[in-house]
C-alpha atoms as a PDB file:
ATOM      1  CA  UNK A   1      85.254  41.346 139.926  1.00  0.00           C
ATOM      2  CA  UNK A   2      88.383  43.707 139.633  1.00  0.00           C
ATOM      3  CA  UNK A   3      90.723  44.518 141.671  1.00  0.00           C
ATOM      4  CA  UNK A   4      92.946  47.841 142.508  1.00  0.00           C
ATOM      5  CA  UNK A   5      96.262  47.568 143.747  1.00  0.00           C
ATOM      6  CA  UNK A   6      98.634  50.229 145.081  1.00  0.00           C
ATOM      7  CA  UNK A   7     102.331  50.398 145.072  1.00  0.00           C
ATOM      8  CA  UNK A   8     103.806  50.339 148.367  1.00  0.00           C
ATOM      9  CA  UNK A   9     107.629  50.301 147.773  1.00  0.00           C
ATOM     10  CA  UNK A  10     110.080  48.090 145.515  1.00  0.00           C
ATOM     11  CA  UNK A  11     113.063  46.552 145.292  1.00  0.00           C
ATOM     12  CA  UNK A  12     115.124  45.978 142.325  1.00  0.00           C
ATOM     13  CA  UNK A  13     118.709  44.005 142.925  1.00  0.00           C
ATOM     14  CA  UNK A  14     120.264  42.231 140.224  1.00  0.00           C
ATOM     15  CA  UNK A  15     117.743  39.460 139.187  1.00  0.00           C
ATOM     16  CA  UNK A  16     115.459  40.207 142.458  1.00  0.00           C
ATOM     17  CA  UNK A  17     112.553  42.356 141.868  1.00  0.00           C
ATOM     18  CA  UNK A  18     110.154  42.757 144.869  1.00  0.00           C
ATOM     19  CA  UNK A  19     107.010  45.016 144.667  1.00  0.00           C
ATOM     20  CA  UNK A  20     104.788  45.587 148.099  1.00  0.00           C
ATOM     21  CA  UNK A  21     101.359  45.573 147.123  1.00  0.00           C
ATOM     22  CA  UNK A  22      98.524  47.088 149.215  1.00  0.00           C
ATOM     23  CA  UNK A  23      94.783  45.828 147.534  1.00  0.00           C
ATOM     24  CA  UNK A  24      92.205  49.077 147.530  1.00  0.00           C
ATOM     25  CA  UNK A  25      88.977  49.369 147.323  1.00  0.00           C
ATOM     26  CA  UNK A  26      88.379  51.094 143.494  1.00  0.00           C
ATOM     27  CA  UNK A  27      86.207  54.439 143.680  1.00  0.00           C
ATOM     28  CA  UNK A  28      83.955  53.031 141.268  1.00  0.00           C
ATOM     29  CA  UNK A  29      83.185  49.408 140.294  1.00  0.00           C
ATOM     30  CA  UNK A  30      85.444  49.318 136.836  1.00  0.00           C
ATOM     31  CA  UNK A  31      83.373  46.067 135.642  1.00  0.00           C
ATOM     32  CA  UNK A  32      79.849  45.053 136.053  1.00  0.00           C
ATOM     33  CA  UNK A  33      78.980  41.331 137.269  1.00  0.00           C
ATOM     34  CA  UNK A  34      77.169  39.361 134.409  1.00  0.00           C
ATOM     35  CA  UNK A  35      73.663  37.887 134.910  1.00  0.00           C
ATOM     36  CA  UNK A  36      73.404  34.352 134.810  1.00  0.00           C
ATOM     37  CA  UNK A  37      70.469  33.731 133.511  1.00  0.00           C
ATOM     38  CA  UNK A  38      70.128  29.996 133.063  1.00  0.00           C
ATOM     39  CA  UNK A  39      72.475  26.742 132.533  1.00  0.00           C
ATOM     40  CA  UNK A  40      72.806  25.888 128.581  1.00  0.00           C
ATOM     41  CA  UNK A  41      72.673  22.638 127.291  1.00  0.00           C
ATOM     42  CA  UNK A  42      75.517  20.437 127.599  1.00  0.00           C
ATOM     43  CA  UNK A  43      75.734  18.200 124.014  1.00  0.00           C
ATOM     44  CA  UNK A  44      77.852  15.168 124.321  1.00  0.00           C
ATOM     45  CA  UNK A  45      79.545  14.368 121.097  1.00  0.00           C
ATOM     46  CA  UNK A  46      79.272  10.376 119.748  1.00  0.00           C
ATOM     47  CA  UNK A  47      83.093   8.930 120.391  1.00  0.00           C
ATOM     48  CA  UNK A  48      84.968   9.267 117.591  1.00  0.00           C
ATOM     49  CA  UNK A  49      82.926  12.429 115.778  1.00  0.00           C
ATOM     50  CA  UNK A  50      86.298  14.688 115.926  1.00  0.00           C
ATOM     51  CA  UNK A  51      89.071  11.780 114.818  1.00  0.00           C
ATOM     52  CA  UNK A  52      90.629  12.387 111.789  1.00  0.00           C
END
């Protein structure tokens, strides 16, 4: 899922930077959740297949 942030305030001394972050709620949903639509296969590999 995404998520929106907006800037609050900052702070910038020296090394130090310090951003205040609020989290929003988007106006529209920016990505779309993907189906799962079943588990695949798992394939174990014989020991010693990917030595070289």
């Amino acid at each position: 899922a995404e998520t929106q942030f907006k800037v609050l305030g900052s702070l910038d001394q020296d090394n130090l930077h310090i951003i205040q972050l609020e989290e929003t709620t988007p106006p529209f949903p920016l990505l779309q959740p993907v189906p799962i639509v079943g588990l695949l296969p798992i394939q174990l590999n014989s020991p010693g297949e990917f030595e070289r």
